[in-house]
N, C-alpha and C. Protein backbone atom coordinates (compact mmCIF):
# COMPACT_ATOMS: atom_id res chain seq x y z
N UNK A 1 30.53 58.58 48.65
CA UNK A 1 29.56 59.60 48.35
C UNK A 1 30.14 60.64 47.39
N UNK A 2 31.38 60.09 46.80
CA UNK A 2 31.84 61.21 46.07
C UNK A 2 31.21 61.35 44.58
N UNK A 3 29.94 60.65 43.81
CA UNK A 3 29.21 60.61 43.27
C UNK A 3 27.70 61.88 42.73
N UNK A 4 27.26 61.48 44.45
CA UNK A 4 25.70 61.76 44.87
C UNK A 4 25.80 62.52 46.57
N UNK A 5 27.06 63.50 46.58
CA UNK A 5 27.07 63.72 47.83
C UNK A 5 25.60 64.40 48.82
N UNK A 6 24.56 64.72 48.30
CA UNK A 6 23.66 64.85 48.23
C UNK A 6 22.52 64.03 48.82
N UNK A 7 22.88 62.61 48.33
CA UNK A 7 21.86 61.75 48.83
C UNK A 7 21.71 61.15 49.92
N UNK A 8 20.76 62.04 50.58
CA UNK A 8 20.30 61.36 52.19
C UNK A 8 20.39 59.91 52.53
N UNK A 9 19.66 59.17 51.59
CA UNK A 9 19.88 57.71 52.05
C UNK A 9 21.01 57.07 52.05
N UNK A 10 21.98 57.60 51.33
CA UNK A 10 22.95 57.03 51.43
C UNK A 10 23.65 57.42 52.90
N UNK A 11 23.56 58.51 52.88
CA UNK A 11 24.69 58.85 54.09
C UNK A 11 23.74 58.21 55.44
N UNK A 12 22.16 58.01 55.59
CA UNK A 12 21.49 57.12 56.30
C UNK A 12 22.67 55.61 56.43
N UNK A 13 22.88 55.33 55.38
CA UNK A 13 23.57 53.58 55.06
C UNK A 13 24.66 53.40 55.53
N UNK A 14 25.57 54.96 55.53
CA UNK A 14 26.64 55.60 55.99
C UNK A 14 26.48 55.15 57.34
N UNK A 15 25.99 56.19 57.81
CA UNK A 15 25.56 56.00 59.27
C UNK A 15 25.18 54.98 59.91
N UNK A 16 24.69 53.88 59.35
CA UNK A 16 24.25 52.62 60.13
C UNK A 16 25.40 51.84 60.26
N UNK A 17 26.51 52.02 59.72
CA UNK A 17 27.40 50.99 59.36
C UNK A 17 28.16 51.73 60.12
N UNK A 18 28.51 52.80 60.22
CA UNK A 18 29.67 53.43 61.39
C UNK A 18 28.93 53.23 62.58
N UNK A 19 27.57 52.93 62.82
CA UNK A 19 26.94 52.68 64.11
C UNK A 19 27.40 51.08 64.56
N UNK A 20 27.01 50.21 63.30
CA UNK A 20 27.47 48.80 63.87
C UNK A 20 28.87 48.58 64.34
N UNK A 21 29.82 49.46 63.52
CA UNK A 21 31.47 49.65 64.14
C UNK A 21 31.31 49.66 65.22
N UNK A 22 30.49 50.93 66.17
CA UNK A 22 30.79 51.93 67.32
C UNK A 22 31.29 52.78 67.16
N UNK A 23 31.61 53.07 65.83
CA UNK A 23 31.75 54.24 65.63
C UNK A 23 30.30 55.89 65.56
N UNK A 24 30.31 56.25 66.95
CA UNK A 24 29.43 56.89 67.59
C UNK A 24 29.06 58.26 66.92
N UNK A 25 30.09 58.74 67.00
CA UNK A 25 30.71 60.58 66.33
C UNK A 25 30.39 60.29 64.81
N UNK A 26 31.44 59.58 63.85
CA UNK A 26 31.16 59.30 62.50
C UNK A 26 29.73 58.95 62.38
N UNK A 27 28.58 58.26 63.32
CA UNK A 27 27.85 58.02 62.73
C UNK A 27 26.63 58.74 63.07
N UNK A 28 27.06 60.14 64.08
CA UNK A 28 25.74 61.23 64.53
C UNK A 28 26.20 61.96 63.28
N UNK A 29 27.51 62.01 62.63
CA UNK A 29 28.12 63.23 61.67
C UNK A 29 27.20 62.71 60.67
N UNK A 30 27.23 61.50 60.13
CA UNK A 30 26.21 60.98 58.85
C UNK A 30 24.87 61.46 58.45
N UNK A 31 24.36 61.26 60.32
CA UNK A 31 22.92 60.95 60.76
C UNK A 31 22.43 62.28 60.58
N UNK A 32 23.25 63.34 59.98
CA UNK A 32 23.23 64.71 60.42
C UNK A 32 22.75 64.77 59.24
N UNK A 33 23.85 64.48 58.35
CA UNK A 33 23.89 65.33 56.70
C UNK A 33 22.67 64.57 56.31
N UNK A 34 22.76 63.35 56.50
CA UNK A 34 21.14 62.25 56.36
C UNK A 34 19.92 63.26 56.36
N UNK A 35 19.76 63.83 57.33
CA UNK A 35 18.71 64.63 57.82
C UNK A 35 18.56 65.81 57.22
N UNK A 36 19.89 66.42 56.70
CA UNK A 36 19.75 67.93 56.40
C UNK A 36 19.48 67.64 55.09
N UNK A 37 19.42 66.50 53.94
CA UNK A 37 19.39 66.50 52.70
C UNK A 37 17.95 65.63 52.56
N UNK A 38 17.34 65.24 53.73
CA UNK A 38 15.96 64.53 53.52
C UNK A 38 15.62 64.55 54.68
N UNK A 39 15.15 65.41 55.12
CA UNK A 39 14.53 65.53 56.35
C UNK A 39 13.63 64.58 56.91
N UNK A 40 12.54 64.15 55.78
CA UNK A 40 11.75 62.90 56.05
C UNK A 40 11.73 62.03 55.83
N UNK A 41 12.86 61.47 56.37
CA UNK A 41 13.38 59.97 56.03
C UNK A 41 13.25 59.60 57.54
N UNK A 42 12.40 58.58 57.14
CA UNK A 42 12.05 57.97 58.90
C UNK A 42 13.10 57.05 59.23
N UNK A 43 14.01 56.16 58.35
CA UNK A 43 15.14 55.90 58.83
C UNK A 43 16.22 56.70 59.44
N UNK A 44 16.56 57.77 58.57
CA UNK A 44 17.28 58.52 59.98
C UNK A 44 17.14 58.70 61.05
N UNK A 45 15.24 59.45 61.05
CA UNK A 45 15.41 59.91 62.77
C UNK A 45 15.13 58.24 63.50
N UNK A 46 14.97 57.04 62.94
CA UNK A 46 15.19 56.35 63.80
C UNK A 46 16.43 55.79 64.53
N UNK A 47 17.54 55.92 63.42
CA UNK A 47 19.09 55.77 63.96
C UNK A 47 19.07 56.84 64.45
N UNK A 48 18.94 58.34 64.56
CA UNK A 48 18.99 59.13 65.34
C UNK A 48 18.48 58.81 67.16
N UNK A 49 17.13 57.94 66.87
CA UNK A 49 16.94 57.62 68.24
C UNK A 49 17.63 56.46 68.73
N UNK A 50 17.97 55.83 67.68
CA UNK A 50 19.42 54.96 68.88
C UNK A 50 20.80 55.49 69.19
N UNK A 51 21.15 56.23 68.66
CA UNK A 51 22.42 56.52 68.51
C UNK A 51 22.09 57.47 69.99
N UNK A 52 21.00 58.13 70.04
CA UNK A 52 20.78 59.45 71.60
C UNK A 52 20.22 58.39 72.59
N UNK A 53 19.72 56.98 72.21
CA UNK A 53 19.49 56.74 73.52
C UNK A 53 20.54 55.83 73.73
N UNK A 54 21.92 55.45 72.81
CA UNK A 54 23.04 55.25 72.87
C UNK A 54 23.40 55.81 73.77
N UNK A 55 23.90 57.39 73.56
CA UNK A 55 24.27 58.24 74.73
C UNK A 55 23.15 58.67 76.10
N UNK A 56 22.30 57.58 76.44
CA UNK A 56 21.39 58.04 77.64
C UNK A 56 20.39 59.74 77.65
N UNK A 57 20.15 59.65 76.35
CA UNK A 57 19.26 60.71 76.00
C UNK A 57 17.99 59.80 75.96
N UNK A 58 17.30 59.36 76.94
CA UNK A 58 16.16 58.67 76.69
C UNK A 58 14.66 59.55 75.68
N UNK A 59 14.98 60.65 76.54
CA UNK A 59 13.26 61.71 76.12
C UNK A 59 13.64 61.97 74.51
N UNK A 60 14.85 62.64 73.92
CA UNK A 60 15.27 63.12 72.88
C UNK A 60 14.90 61.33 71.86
N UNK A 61 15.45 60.40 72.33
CA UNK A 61 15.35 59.14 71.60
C UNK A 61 14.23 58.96 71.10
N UNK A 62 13.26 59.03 72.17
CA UNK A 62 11.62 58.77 72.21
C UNK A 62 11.32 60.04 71.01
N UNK A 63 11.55 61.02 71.21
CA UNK A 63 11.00 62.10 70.15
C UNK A 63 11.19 61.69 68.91
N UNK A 64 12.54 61.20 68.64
CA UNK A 64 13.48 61.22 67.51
C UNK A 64 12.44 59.25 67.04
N UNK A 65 12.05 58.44 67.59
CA UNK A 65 11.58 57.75 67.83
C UNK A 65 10.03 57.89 66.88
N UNK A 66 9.24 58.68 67.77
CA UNK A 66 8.18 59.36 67.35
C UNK A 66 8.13 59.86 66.25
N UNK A 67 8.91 60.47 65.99
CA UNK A 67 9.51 61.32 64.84
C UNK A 67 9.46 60.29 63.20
N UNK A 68 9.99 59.31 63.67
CA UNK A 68 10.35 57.91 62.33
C UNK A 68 8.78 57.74 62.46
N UNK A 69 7.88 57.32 63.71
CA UNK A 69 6.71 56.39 63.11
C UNK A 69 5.90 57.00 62.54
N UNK A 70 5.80 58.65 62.93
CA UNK A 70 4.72 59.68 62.09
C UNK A 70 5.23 60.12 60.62
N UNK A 71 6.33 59.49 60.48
CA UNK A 71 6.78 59.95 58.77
C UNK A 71 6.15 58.75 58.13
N UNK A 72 6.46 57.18 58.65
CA UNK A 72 6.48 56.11 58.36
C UNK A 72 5.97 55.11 59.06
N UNK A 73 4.33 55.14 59.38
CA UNK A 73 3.78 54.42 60.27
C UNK A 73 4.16 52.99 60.13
């Protein structure tokens, strides 16, 4: 990202790939900047809802869940 540090989707692509590791932390840190540079990117908040119902955040998942299909039916 030392390019386009900027671009949400990327750090989205970021994040999916430190998710398939297990890498958990690296990939809420991604899922973060993902979000703060494109808020409505329904791919994030949907890795957002696995990654929380990863950690047994079921209700937050479902929101974060909700969240992806009303950006991106």
């Amino acid at each position: 990202m030392k390019r386009s540090p900027e671009f949400g989707f990327g750090w989205v692509r970021i994040a999916e790939l430190e998710f398939s590791f297990g890498h958990t932390r690296a990939a809420r840190e991604s899922v973060e900047k993902a979000l703060a540079y494109t808020p409505r990117n329904a791919q994030a908040h949907a890795l957002q809802g696995f990654l929380l119902a990863a950690e047994n955040h079921s209700h937050e998942a479902i929101t974060a869940f909700t969240e992806a299909i009303c950006i991106d039916p």
